[in-house]
PDB file of N, CA and C in Angstrom:
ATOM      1  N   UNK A   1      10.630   5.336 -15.736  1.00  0.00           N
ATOM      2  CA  UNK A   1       9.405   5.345 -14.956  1.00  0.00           C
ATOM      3  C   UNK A   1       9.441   6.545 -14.020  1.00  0.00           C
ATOM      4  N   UNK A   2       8.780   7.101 -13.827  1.00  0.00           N
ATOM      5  CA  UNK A   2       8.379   8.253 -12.921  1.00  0.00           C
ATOM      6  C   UNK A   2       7.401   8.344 -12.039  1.00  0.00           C
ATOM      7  N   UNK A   3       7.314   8.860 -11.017  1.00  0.00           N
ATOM      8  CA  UNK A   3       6.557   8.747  -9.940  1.00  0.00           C
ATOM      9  C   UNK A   3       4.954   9.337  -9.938  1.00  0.00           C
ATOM     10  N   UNK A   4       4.228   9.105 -10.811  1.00  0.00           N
ATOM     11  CA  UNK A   4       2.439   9.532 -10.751  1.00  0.00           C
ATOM     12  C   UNK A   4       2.184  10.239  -9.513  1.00  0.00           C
ATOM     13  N   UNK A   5       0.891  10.681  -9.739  1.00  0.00           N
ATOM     14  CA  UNK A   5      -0.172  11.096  -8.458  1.00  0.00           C
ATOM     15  C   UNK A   5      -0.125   9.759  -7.770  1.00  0.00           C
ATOM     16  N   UNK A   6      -0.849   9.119  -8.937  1.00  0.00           N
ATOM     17  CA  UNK A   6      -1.384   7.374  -9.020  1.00  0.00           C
ATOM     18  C   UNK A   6      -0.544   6.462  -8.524  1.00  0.00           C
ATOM     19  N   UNK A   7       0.635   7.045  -8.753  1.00  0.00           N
ATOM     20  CA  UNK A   7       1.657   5.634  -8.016  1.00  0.00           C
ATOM     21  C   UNK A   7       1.705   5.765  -6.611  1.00  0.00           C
ATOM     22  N   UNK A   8       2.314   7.019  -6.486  1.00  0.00           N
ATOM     23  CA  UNK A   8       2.122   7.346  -5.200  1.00  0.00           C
ATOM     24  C   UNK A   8       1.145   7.249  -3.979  1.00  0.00           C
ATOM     25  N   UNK A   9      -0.225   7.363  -5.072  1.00  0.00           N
ATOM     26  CA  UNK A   9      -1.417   6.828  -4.280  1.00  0.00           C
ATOM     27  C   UNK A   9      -1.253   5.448  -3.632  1.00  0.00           C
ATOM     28  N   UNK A  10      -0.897   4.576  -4.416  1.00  0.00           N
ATOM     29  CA  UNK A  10      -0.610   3.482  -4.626  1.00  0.00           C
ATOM     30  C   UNK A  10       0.165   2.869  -3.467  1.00  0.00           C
ATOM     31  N   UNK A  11       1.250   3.627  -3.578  1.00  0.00           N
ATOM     32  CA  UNK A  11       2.563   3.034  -2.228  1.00  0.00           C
ATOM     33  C   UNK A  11       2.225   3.559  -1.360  1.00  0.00           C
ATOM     34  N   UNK A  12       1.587   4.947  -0.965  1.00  0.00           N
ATOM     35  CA  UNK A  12       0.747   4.973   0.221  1.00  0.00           C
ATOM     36  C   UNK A  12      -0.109   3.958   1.102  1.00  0.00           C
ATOM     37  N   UNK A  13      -0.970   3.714   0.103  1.00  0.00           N
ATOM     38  CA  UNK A  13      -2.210   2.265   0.803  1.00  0.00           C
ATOM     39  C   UNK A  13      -0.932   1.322   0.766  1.00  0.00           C
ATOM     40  N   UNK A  14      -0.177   0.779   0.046  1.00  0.00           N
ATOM     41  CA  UNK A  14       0.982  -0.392   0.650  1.00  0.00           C
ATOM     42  C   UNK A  14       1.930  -0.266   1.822  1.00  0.00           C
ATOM     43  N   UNK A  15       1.853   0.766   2.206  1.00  0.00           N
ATOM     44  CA  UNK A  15       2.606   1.247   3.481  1.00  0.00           C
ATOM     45  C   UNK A  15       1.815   0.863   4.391  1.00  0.00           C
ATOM     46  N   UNK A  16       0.235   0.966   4.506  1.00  0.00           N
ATOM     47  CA  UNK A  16      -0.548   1.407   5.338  1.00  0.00           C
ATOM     48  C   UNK A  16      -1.043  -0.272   5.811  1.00  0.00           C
ATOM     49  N   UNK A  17      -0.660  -1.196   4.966  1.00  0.00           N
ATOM     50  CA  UNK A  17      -0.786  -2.627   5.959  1.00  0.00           C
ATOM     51  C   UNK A  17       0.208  -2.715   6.976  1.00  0.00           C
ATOM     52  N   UNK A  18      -0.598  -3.297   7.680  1.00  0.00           N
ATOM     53  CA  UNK A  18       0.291  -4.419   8.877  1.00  0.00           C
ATOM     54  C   UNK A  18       1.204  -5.443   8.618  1.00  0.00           C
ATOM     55  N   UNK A  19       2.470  -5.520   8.770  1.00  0.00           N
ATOM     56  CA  UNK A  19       2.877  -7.485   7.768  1.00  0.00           C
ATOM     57  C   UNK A  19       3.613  -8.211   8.895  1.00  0.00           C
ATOM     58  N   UNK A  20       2.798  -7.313   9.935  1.00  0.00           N
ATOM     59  CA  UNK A  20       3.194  -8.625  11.660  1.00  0.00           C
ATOM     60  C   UNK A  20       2.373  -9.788  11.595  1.00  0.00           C
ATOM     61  N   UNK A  21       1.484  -9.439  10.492  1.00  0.00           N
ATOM     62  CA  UNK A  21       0.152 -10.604  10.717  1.00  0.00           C
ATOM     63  C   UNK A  21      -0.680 -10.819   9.720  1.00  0.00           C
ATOM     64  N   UNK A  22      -0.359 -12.201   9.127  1.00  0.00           N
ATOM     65  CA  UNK A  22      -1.077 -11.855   7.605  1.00  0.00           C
ATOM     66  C   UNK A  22      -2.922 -11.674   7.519  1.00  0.00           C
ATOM     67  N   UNK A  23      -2.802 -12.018   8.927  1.00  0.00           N
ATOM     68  CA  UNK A  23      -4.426 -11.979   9.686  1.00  0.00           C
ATOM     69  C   UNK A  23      -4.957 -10.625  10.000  1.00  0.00           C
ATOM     70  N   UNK A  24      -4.360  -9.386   9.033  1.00  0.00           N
ATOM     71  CA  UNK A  24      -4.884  -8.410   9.501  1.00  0.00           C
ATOM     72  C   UNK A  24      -4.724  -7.820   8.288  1.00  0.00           C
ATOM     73  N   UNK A  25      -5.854  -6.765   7.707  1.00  0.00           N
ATOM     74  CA  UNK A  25      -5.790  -5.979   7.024  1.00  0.00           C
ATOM     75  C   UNK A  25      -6.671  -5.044   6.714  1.00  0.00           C
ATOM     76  N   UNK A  26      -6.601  -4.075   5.584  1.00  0.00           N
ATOM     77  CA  UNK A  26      -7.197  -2.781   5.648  1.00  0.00           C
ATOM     78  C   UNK A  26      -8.790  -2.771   5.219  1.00  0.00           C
ATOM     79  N   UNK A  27      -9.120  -1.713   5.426  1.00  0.00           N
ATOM     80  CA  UNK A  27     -10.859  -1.422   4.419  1.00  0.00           C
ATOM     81  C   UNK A  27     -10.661   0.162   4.579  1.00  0.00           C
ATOM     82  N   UNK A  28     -10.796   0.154   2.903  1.00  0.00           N
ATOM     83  CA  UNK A  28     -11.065   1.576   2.517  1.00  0.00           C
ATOM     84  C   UNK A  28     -12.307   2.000   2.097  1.00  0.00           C
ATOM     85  N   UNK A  29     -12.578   2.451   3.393  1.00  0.00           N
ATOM     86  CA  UNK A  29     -13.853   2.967   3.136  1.00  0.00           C
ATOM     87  C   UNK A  29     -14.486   4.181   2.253  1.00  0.00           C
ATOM     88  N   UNK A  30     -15.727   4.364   2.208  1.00  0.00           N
ATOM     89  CA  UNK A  30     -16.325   4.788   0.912  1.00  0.00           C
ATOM     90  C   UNK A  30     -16.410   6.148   0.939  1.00  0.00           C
ATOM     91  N   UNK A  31     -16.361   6.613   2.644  1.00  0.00           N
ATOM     92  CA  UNK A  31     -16.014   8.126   2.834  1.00  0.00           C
ATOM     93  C   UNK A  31     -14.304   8.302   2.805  1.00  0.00           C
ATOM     94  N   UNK A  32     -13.246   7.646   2.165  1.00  0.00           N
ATOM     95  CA  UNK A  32     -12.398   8.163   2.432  1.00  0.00           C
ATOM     96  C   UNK A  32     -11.917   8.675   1.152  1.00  0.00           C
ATOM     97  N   UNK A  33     -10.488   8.912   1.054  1.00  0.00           N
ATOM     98  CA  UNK A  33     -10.459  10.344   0.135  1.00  0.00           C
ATOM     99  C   UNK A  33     -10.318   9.537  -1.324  1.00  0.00           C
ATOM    100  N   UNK A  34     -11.294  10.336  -1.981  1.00  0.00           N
ATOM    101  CA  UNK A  34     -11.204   9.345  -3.205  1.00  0.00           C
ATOM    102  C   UNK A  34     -10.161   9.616  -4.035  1.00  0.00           C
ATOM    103  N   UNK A  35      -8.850  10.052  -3.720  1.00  0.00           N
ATOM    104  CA  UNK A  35      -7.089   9.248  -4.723  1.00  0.00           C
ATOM    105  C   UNK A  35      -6.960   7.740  -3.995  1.00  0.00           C
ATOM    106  N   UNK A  36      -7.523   7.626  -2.716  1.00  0.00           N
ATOM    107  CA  UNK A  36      -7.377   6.393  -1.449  1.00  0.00           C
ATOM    108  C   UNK A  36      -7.998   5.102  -2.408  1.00  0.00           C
ATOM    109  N   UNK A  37      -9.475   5.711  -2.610  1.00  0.00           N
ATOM    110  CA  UNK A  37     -10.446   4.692  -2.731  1.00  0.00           C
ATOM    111  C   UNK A  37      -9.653   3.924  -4.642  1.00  0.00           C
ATOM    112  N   UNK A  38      -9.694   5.248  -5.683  1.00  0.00           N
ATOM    113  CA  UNK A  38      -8.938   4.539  -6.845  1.00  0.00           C
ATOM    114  C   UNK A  38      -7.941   3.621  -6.821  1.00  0.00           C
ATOM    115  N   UNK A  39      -6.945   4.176  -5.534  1.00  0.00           N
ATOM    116  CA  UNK A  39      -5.368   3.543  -5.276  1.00  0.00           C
ATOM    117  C   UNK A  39      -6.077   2.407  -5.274  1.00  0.00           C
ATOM    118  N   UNK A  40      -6.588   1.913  -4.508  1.00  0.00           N
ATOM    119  CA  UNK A  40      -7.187   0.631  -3.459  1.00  0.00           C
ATOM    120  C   UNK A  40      -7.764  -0.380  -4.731  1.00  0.00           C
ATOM    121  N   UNK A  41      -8.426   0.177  -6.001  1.00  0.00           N
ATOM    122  CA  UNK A  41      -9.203  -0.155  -7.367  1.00  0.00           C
ATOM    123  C   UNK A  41      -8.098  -0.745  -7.345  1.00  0.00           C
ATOM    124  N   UNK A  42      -7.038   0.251  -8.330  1.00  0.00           N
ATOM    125  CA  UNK A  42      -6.245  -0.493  -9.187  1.00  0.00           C
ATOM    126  C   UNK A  42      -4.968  -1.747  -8.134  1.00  0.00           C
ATOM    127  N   UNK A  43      -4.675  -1.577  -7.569  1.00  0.00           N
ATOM    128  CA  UNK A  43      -4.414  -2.389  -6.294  1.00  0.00           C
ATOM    129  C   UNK A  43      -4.971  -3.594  -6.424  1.00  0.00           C
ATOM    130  N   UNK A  44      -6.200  -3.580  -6.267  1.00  0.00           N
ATOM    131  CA  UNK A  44      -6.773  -5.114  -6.508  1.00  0.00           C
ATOM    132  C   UNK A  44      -6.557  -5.564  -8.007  1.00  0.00           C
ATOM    133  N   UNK A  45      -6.854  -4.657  -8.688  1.00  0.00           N
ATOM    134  CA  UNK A  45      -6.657  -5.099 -10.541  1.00  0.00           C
ATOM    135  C   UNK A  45      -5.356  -5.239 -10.600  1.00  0.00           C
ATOM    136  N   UNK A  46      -4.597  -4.817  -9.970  1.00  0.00           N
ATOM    137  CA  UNK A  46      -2.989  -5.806 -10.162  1.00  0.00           C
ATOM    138  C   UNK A  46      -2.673  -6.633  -9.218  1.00  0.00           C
ATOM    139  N   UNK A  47      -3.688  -7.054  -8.642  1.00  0.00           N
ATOM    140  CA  UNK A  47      -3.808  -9.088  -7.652  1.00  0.00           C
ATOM    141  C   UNK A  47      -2.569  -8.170  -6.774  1.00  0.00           C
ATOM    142  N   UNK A  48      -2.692  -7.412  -5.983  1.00  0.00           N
ATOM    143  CA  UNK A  48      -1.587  -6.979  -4.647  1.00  0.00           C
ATOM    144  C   UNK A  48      -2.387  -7.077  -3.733  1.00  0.00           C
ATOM    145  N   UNK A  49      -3.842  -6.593  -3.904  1.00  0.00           N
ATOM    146  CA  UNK A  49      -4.917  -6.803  -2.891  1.00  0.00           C
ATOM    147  C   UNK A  49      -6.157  -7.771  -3.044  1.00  0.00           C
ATOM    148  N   UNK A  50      -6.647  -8.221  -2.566  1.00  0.00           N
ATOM    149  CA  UNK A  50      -7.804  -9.284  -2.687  1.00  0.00           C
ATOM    150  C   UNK A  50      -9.143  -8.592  -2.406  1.00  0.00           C
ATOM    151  N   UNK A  51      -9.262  -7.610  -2.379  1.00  0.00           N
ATOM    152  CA  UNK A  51     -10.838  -6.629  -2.451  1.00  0.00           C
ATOM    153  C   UNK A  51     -10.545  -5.420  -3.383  1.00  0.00           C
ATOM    154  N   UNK A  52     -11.682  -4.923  -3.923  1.00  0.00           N
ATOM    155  CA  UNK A  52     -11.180  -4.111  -4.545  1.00  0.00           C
ATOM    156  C   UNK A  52     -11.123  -2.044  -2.876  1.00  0.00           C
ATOM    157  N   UNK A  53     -11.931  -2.876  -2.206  1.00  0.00           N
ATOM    158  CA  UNK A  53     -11.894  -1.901  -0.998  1.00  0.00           C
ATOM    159  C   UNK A  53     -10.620  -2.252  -0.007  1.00  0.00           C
ATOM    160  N   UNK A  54      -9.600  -2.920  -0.529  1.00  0.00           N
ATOM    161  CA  UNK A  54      -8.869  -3.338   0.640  1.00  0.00           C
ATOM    162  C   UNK A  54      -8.845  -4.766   0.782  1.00  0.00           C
ATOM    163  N   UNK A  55      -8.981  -4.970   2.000  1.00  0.00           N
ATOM    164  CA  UNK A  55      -9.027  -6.357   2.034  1.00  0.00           C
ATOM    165  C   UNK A  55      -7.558  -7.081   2.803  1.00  0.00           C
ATOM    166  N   UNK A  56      -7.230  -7.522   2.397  1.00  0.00           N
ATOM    167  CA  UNK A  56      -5.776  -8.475   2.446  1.00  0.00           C
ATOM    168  C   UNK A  56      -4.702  -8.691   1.405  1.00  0.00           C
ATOM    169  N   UNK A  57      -3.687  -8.234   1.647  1.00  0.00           N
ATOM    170  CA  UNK A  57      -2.617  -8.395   1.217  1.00  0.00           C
ATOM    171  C   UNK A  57      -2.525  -9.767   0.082  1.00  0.00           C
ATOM    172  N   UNK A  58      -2.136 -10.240  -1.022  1.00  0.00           N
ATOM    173  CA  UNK A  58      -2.050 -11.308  -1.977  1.00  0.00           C
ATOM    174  C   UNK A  58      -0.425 -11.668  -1.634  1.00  0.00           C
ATOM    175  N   UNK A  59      -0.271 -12.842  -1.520  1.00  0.00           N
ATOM    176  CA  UNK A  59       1.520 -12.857  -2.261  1.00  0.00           C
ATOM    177  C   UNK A  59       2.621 -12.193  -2.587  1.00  0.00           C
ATOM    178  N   UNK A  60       1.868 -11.892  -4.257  1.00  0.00           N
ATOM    179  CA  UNK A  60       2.411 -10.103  -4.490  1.00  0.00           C
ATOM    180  C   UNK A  60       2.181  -9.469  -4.165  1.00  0.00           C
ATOM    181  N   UNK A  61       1.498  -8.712  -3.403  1.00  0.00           N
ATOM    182  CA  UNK A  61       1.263  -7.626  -2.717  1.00  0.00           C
ATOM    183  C   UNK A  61       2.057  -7.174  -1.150  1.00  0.00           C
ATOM    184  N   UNK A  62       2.332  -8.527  -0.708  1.00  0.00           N
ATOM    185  CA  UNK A  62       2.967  -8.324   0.579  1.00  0.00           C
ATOM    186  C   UNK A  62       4.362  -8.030   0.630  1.00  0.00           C
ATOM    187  N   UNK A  63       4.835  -8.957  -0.777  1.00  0.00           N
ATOM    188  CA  UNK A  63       6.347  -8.439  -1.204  1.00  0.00           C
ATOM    189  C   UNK A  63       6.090  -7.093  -1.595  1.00  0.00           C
ATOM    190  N   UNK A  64       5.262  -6.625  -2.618  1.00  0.00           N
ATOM    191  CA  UNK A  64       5.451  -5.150  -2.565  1.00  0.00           C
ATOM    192  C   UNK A  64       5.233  -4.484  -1.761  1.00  0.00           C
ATOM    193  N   UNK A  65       4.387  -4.656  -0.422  1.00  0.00           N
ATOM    194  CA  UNK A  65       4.220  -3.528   1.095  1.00  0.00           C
ATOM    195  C   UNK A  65       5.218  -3.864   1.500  1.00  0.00           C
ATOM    196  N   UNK A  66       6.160  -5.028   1.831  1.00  0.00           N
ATOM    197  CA  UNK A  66       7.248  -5.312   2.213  1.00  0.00           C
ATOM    198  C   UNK A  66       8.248  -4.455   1.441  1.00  0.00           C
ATOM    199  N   UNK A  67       8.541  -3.983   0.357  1.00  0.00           N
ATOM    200  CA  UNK A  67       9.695  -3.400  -0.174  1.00  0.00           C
ATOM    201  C   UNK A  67       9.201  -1.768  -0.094  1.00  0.00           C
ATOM    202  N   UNK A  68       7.759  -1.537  -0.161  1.00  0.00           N
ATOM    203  CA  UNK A  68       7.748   0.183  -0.029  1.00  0.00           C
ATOM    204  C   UNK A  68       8.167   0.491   1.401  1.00  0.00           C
ATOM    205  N   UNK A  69       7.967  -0.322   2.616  1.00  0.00           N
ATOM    206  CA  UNK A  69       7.848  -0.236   3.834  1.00  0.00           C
ATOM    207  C   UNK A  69       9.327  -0.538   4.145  1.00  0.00           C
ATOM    208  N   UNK A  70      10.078  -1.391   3.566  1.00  0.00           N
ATOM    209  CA  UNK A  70      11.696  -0.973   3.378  1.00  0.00           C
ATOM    210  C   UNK A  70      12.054   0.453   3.069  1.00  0.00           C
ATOM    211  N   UNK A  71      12.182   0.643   1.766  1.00  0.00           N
ATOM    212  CA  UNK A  71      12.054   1.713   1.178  1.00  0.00           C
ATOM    213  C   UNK A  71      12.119   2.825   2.263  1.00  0.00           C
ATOM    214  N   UNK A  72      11.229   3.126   2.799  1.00  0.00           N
ATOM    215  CA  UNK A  72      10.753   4.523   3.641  1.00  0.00           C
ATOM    216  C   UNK A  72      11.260   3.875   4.956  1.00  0.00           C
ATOM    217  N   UNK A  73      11.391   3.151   5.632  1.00  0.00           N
ATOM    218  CA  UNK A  73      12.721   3.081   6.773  1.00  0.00           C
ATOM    219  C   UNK A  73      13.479   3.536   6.236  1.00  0.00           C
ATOM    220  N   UNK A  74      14.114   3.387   4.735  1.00  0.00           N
ATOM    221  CA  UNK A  74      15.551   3.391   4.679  1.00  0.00           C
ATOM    222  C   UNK A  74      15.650   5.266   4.459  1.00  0.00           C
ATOM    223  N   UNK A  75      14.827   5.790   3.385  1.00  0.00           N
ATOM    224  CA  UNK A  75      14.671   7.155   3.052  1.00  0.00           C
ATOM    225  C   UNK A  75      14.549   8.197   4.961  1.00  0.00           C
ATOM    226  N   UNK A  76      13.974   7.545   5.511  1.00  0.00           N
ATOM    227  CA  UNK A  76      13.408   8.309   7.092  1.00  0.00           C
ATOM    228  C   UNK A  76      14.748   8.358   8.082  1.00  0.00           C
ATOM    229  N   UNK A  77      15.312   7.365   8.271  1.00  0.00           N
ATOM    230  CA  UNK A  77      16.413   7.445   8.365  1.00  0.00           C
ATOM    231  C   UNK A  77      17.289   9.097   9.182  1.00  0.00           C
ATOM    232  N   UNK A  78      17.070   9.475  10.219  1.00  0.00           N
ATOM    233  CA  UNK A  78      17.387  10.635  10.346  1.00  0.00           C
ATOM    234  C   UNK A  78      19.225  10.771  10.517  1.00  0.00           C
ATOM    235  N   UNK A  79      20.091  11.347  10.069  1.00  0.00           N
ATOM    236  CA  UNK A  79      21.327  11.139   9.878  1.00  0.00           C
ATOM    237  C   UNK A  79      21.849  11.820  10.943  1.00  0.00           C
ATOM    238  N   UNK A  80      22.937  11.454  11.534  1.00  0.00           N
ATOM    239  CA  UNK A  80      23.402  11.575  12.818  1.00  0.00           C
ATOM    240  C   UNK A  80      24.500  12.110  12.610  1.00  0.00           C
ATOM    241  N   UNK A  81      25.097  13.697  13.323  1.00  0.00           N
ATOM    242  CA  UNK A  81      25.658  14.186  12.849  1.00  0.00           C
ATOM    243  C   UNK A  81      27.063  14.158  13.605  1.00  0.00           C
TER     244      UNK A  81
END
């Protein structure tokens, strides 16, 4: 597997929730950049999001913002010399 435009689009918008609060979440709006607005499509067509504009996090979806949002703590990480 290799890393797409598309995937990347992808783990971007999953970064970009909140998961302090399952009571909060995104809207991608219609002026924003359209790799944003597709990410956000296929996102919902794989049940991670519950709108196809955003919306709220699903089940699966929160485990996966939960593991990209691991992920990039762990990569950011500035190393101490």
């Amino acid at each position: 597997m290799s890393f797409t435009p598309e995937l990347v689009a992808e783990l971007e918008i999953l970064a970009l929730f909140p998961l302090d609060s399952s009571q909060e979440g995104l809207k991608i709006h219609q002026t924003a950049a359209p790799k944003a607005i597709a990410a956000a499509r296929r996102l919902y067509e794989k049940d991670l999001i519950d709108q196809p504009d955003g919306g709220y996090l699903t089940s699966l979806g929160r485990d996966a913002a939960q593991n990209v949002q691991t992920v990039l703590t762990i990569l950011n990480v500035e190393e101490t010399a």
